[in-house]
Protein backbone atom coordinates (compact mmCIF):
# COMPACT_ATOMS: atom_id res chain seq x y z
CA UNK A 1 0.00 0.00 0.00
CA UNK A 2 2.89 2.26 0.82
CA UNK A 3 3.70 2.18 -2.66
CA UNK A 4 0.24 2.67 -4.07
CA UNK A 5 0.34 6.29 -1.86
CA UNK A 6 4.11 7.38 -3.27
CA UNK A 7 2.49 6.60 -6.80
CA UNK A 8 -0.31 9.24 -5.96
CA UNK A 9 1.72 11.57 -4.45
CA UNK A 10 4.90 11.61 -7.41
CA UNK A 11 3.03 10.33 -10.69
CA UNK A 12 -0.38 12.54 -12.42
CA UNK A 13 -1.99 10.50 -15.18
CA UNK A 14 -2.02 12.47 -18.11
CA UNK A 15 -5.15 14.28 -19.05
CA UNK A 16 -6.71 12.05 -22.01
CA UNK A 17 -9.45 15.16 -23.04
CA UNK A 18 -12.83 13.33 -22.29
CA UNK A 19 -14.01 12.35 -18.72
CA UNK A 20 -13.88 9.26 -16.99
CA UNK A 21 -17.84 7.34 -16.91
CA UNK A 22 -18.82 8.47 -13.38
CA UNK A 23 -19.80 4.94 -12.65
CA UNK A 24 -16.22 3.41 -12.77
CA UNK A 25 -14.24 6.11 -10.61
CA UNK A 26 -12.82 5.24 -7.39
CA UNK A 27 -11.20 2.31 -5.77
CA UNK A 28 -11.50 -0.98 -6.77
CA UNK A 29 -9.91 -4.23 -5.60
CA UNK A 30 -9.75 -7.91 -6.96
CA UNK A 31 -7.80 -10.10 -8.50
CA UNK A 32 -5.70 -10.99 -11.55
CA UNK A 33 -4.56 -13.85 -13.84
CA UNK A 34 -1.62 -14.39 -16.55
CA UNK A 35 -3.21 -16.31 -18.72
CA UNK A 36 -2.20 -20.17 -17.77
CA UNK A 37 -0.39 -18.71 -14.64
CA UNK A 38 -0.25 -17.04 -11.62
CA UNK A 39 -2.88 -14.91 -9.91
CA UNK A 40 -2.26 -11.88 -7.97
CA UNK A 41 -3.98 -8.87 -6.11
CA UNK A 42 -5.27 -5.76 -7.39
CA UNK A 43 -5.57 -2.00 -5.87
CA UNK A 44 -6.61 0.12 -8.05
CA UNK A 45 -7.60 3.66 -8.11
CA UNK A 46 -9.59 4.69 -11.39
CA UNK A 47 -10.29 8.60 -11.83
CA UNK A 48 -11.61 10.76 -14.61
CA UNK A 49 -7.76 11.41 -15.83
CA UNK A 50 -6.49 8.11 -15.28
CA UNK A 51 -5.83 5.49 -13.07
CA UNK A 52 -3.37 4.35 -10.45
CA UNK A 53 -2.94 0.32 -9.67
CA UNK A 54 -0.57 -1.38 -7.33
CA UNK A 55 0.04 -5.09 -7.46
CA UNK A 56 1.23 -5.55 -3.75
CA UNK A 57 1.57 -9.70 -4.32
CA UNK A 58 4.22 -8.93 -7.08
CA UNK A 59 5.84 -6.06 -5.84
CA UNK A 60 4.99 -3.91 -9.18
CA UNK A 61 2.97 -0.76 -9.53
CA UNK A 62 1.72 1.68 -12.51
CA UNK A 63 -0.47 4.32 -13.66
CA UNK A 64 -2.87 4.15 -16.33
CA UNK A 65 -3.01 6.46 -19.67
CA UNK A 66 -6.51 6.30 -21.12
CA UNK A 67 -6.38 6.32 -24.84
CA UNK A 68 -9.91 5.49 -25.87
CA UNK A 69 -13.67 5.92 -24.47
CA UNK A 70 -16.37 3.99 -25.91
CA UNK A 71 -19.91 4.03 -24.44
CA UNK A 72 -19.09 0.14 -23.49
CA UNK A 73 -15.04 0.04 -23.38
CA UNK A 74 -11.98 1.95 -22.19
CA UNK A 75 -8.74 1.34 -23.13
CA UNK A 76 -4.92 2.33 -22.83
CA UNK A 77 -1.48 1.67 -21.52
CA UNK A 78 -0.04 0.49 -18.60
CA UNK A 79 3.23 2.18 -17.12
CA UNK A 80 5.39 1.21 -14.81
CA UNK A 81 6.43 2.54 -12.22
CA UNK A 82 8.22 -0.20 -10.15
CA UNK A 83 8.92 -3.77 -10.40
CA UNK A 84 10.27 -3.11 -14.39
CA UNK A 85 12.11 -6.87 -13.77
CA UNK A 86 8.64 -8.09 -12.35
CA UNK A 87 5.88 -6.93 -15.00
CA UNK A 88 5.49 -6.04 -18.55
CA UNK A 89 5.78 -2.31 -18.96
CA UNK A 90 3.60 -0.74 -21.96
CA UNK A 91 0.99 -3.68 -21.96
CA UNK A 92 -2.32 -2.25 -23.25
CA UNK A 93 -5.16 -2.07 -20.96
CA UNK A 94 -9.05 -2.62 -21.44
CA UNK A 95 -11.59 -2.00 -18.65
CA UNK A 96 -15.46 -3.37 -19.11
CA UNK A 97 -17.86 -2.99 -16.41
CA UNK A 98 -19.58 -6.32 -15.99
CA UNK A 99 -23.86 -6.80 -15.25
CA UNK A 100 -22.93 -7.13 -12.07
CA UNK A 101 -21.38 -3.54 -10.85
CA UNK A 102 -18.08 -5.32 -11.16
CA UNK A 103 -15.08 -4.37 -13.71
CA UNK A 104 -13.39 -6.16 -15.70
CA UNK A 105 -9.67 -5.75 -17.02
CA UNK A 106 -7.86 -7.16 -19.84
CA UNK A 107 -4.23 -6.84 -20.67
CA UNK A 108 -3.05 -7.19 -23.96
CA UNK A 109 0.21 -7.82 -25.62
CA UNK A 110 1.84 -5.30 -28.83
CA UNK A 111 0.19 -7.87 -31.21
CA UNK A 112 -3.39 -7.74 -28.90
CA UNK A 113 -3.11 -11.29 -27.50
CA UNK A 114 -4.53 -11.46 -24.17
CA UNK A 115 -2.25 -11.59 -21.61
CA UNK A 116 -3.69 -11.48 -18.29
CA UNK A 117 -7.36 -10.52 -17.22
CA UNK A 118 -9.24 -9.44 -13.52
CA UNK A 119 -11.91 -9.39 -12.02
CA UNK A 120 -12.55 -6.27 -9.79
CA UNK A 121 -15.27 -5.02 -6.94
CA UNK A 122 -15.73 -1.63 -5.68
CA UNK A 123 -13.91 -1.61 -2.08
């Protein structure tokens, strides 16, 4: 968690021009899986100019840059910013929300194979 605050206090997201949905700001929490592998917690902190996420089971952290807004989709890039032996930096990013209230992240590699995917609830 410590790391998760130093993030927020050193890094600001990059304004992407259109606002966040309402209904997917603030924190979420859940978990994530490589795809065939391991699984690992999520803290993330979705706002309407980005996002900040720590992985505190991995000992890696980034921020979020929000590329595109659909009504149904958002998507971007995920950037370091620690654990660069422990993660993939520049992995793109795609956020649903589910039927349930829940969201739903995809990671994606440079030729859009899905890499790892989680499952998130509002803390």
């Amino acid at each position: 968690m410590r790391v998760l605050a130093l993030i927020l206090s050193l890094v600001a997201a990059p304004a992407w021009g259109q606002s966040l949905a309402a209904s997917l700001s603030g924190d979420w929490v859940g978990e994530g899986q490589q795809v065939g592998g391991d699984v690992w917690d999520i803290l993330l902190h979705l706002h309407a100019d980005g996002a900040v996420v720590d992985f505190p089971d991995i000992g890696c952290a980034a921020w979020w840059e929000f590329t595109e807004q659909r009504a149904d989709q958002v998507s971007g890039v995920e950037h370091l910013a620690a654990g660069y032996d422990l993660c993939i930096d520049q992995s793109g990013i795609r956020l649903n929300a589910d039927a349930k209230g829940g969201l739903r992240v995809t990671w994606t590699d440079p030729a859009g194979a899905v890499i790892a995917t989680a499952a998130l609830d509002r803390r």
